[in-house]
C-alpha atoms as a PDB file:
ATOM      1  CA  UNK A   1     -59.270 -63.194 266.855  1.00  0.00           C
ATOM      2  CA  UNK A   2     -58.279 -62.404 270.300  1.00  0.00           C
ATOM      3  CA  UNK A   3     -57.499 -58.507 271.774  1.00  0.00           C
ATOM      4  CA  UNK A   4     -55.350 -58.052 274.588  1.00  0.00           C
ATOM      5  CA  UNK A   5     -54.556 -55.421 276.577  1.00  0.00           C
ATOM      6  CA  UNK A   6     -51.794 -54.856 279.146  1.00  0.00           C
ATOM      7  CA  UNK A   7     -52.107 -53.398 282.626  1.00  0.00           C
ATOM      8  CA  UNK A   8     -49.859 -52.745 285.465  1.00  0.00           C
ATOM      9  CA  UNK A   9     -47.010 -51.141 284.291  1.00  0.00           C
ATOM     10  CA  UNK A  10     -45.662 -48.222 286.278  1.00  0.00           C
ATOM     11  CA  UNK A  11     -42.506 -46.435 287.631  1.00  0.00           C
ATOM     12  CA  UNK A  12     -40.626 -48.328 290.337  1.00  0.00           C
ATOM     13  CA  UNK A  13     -37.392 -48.316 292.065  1.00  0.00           C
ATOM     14  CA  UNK A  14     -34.717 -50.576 291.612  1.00  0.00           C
ATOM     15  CA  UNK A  15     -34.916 -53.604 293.061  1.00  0.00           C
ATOM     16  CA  UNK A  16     -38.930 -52.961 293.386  1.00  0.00           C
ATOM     17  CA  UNK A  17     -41.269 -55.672 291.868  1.00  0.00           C
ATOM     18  CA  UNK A  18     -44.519 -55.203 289.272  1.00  0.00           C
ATOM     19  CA  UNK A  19     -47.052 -56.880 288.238  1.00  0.00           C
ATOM     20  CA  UNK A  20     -47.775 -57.120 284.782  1.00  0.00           C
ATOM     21  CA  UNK A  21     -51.022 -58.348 283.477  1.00  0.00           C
ATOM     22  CA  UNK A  22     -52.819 -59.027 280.212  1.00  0.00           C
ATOM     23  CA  UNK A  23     -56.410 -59.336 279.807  1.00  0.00           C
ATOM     24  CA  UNK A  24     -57.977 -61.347 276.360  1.00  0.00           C
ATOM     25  CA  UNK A  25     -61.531 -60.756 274.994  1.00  0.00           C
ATOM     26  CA  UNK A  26     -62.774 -62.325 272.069  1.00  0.00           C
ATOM     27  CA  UNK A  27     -61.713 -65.809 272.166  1.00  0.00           C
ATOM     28  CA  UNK A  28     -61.211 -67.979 274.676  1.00  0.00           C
ATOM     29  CA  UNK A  29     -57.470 -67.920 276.013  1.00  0.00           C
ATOM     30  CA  UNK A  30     -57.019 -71.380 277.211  1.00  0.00           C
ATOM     31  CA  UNK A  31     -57.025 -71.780 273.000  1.00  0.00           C
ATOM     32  CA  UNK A  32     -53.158 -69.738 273.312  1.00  0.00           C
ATOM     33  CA  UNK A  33     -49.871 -69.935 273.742  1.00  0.00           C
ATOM     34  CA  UNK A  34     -48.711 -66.618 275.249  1.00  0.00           C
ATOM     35  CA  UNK A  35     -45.713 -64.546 275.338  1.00  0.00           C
ATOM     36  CA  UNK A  36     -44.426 -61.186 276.835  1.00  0.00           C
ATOM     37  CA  UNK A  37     -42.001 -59.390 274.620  1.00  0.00           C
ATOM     38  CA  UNK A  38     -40.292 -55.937 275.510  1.00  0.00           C
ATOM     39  CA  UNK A  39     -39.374 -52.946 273.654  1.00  0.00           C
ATOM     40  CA  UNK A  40     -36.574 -50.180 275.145  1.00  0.00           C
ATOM     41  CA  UNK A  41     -36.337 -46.854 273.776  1.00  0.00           C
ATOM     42  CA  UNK A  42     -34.194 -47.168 270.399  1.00  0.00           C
ATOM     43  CA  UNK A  43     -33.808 -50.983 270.525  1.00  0.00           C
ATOM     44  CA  UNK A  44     -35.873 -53.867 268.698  1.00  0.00           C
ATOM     45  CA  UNK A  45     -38.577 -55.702 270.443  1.00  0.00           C
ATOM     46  CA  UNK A  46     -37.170 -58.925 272.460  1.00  0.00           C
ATOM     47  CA  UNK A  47     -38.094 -62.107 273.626  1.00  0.00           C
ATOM     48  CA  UNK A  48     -39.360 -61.811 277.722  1.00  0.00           C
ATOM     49  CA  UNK A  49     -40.917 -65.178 279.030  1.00  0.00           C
ATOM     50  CA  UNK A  50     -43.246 -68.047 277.133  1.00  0.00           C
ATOM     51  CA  UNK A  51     -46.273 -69.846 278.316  1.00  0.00           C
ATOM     52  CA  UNK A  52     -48.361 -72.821 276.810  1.00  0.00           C
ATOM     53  CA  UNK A  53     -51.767 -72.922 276.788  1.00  0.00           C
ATOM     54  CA  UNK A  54     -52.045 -74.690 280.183  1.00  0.00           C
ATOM     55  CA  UNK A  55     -49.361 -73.467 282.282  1.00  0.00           C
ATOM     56  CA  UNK A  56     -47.104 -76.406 282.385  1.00  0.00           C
ATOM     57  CA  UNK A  57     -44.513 -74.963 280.092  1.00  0.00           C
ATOM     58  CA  UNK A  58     -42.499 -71.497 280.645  1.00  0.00           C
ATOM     59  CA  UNK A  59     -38.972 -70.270 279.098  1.00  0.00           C
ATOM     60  CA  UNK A  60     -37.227 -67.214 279.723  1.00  0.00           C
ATOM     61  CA  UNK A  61     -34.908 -65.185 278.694  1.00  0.00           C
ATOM     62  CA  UNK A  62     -31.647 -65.380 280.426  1.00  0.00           C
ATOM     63  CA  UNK A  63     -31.776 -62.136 281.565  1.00  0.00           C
ATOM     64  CA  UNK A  64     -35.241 -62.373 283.689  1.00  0.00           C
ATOM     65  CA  UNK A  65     -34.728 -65.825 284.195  1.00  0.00           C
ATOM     66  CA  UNK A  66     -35.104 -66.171 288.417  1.00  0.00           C
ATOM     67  CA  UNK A  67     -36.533 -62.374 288.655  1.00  0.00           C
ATOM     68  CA  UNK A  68     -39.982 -62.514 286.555  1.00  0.00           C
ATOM     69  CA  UNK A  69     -42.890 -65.283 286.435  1.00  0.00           C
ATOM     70  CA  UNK A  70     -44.921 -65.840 284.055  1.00  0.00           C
ATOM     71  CA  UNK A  71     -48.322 -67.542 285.163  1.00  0.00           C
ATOM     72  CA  UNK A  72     -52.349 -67.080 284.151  1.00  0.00           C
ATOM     73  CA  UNK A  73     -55.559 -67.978 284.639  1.00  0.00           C
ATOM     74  CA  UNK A  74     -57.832 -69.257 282.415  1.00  0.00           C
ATOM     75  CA  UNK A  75     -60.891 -68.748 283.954  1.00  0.00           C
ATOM     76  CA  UNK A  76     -60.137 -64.887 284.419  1.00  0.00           C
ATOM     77  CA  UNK A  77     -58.658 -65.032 280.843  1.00  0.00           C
ATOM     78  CA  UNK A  78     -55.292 -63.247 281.635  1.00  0.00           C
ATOM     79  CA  UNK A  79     -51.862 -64.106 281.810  1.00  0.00           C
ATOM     80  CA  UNK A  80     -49.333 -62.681 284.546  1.00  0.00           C
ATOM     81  CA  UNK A  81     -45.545 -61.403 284.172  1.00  0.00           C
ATOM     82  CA  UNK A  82     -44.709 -60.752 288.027  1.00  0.00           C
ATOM     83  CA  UNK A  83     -41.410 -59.032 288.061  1.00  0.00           C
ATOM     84  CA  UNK A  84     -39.376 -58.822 291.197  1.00  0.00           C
ATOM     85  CA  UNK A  85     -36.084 -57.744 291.622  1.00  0.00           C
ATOM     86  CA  UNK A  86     -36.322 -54.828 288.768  1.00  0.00           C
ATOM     87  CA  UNK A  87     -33.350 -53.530 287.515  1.00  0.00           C
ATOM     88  CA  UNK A  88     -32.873 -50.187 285.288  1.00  0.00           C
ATOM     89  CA  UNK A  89     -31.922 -52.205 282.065  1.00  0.00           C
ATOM     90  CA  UNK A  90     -35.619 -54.113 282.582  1.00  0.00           C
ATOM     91  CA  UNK A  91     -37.143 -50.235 281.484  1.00  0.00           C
ATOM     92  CA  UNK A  92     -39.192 -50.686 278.438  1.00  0.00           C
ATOM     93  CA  UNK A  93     -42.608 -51.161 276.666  1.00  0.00           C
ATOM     94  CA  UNK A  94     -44.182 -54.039 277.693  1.00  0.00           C
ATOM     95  CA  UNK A  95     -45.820 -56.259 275.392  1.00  0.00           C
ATOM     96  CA  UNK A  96     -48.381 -59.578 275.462  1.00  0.00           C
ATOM     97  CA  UNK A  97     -49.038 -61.635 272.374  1.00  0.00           C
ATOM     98  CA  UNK A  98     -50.756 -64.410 270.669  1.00  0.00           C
ATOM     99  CA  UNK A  99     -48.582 -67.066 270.021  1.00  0.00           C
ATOM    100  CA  UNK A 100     -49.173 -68.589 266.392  1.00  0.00           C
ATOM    101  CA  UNK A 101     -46.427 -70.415 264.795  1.00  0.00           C
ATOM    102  CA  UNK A 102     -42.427 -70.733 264.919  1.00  0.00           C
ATOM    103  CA  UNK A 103     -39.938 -70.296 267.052  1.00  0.00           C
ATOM    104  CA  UNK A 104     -41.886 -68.267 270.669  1.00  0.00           C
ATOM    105  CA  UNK A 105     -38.371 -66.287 271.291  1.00  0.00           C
ATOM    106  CA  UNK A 106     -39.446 -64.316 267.925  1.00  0.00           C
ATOM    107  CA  UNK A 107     -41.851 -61.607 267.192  1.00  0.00           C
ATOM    108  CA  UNK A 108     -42.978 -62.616 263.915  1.00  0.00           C
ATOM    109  CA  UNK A 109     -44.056 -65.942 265.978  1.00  0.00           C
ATOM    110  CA  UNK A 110     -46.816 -63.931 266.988  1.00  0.00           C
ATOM    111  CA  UNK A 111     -50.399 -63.018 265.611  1.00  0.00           C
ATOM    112  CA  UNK A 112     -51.986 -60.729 268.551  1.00  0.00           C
ATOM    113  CA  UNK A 113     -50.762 -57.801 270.490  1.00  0.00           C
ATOM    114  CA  UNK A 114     -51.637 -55.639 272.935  1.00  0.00           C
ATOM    115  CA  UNK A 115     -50.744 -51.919 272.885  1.00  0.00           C
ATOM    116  CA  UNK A 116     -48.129 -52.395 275.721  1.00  0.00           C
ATOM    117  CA  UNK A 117     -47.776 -51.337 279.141  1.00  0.00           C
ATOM    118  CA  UNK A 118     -44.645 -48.661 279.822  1.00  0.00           C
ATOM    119  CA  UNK A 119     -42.386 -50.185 282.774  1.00  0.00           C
ATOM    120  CA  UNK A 120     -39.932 -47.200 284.091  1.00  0.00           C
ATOM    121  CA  UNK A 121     -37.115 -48.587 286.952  1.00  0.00           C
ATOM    122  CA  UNK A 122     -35.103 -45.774 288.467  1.00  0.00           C
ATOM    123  CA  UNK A 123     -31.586 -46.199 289.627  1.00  0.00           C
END
């Protein structure tokens, strides 16, 4: 199975932009769909931005939708969440993932995570 493992995460002002990446070993990942998910203190883990396996498809969710791109690379075997535009309410554990069956705005859609990246935007 694949590992991932998020980097880029940090502590940012609003209105500031990130870069959010997530580096796979152990398979190839041109053989995955991806997905970012997010996780705020006290609240359940939600739905972020989709990718196929070659780039051509993306969805969002509504509320990062024209702030945050999702993109990747297969030859450097990461996928990208660039967020610009941050906003407090975007503060939150960020999570890649495996996508395996189902609907992709779901968690249990998933197979593979990575620990998460913390993402901190200050008012």
């Amino acid at each position: 199975q694949v590992q991932l493992v998020e980097s880029g995460g940090g502590l940012v002002q609003a209105g500031g932009s990130l870069r959010l990446s997530c580096a796979a070993s152990g398979r190839t990942l041109s053989n995955y769909d991806m997905g970012w998910f997010r996780q705020a203190p006290g609240k359940e883990r939600e739905f972020v931005a989709f990718i196929n396996w070659n780039g051509g498809t993306t969805y969002y969710t509504d509320s990062t939708k024209g702030r945050f791109t999702i993109s990747r690379d297969n030859a450097k075997n990461t996928v990208y969440l660039q967020m610009n535009s941050l906003k407090p309410e975007d503060t939150a554990v960020y999570y890649c993932a495996s996508y395996y069956s189902g609907g992709y705005y779901y968690t249990n859609a998933y197979k593979n995570w990575g620990q998460g990246t913390q993402v901190t935007v200050s008012s």
